[in-house]
Protein backbone atom coordinates (compact mmCIF):
# COMPACT_ATOMS: atom_id res chain seq x y z
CA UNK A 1 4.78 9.06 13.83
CA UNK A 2 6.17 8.01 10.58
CA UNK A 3 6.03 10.39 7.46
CA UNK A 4 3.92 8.95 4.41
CA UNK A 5 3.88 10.21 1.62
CA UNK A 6 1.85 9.17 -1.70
CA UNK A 7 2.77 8.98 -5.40
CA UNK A 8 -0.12 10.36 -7.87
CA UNK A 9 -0.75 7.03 -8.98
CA UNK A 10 -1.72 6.00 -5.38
CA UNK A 11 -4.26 8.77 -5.50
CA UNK A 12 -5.88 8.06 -8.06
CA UNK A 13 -6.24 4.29 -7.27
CA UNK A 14 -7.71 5.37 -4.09
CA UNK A 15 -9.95 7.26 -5.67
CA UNK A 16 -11.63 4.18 -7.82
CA UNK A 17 -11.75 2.25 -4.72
CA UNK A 18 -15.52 1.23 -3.22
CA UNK A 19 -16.20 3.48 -0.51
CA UNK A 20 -15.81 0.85 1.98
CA UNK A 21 -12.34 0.00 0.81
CA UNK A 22 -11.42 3.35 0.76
CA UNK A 23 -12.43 3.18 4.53
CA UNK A 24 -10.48 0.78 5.20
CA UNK A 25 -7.20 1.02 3.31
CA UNK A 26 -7.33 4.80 5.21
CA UNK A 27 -7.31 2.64 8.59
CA UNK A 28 -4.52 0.94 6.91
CA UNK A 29 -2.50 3.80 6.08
CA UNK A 30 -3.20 5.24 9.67
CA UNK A 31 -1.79 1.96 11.33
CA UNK A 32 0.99 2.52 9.27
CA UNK A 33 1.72 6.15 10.04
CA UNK A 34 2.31 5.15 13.86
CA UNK A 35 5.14 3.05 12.97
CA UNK A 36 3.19 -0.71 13.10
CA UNK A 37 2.22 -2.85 9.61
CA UNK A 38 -1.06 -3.44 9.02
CA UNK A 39 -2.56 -7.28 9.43
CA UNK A 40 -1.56 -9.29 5.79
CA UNK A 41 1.82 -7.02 4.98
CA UNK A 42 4.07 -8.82 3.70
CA UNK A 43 7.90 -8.27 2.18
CA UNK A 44 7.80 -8.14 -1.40
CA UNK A 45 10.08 -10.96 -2.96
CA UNK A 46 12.34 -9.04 -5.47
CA UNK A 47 12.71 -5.73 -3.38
CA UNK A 48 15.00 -4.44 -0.58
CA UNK A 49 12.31 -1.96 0.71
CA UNK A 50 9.22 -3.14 -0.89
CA UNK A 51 5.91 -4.10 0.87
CA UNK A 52 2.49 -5.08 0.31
CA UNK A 53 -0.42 -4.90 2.37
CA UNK A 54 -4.05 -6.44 1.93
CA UNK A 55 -7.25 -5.41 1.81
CA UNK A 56 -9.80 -7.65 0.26
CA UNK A 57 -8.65 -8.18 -3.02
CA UNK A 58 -7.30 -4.50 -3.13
CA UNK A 59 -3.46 -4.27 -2.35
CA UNK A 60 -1.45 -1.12 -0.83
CA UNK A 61 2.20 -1.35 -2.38
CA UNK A 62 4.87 1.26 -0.40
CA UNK A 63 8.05 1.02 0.36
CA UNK A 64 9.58 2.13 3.79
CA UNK A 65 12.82 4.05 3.60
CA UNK A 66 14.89 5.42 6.63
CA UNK A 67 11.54 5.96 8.79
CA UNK A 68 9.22 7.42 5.73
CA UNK A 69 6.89 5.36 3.97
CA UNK A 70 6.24 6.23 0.19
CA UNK A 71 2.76 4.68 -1.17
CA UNK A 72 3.56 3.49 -4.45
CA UNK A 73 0.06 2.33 -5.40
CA UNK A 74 -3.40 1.18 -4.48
CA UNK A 75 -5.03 -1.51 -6.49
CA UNK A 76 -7.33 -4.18 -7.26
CA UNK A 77 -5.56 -7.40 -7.39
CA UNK A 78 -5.69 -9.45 -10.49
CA UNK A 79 -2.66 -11.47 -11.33
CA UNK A 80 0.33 -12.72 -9.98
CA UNK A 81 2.31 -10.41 -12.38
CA UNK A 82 0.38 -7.21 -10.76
CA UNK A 83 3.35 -6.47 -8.61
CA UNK A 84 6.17 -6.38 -11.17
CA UNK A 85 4.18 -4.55 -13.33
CA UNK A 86 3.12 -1.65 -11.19
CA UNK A 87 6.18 -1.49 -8.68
């Protein structure tokens, strides 16, 4: 199992999240902790360790770093520019 851990920021996006999302971005985040990505991960352009997984229009940015995964944030997709902005 991999180690996640989860910046403040990621909380508290979480938090705002629909109940059902917040279902499912958990199952997200459990797929995760056993090592596997998620369906609709992808690599982040401008990063060496940078991903992004979807759910719905929510997104789950984290990077993955010598077996431990660090949720950066959780949040409702707007813009293009969302990424840069909040990674």
């Amino acid at each position: 199992m991999t180690r996640i851990f989860f910046r403040p920021k990621a909380l508290a996006g979480l938090g705002v999240a629909p109940r059902k999302y917040q279902l499912i971005i958990n199952e997200a985040i459990r797929i995760l902790e056993q090592g596997l990505f998620p369906p609709h991960t992808k690599k982040l352009e401008d990063s060496m360790d940078g991903y992004r997984t979807r759910v719905g229009r929510w997104r789950i940015l984290f990077t993955l770093k010598s077996g431990e995964i660090e949720v950066v944030d959780i949040f409702l997709k707007k813009g293009k520019s969302d990424y840069k902005r909040r990674y």
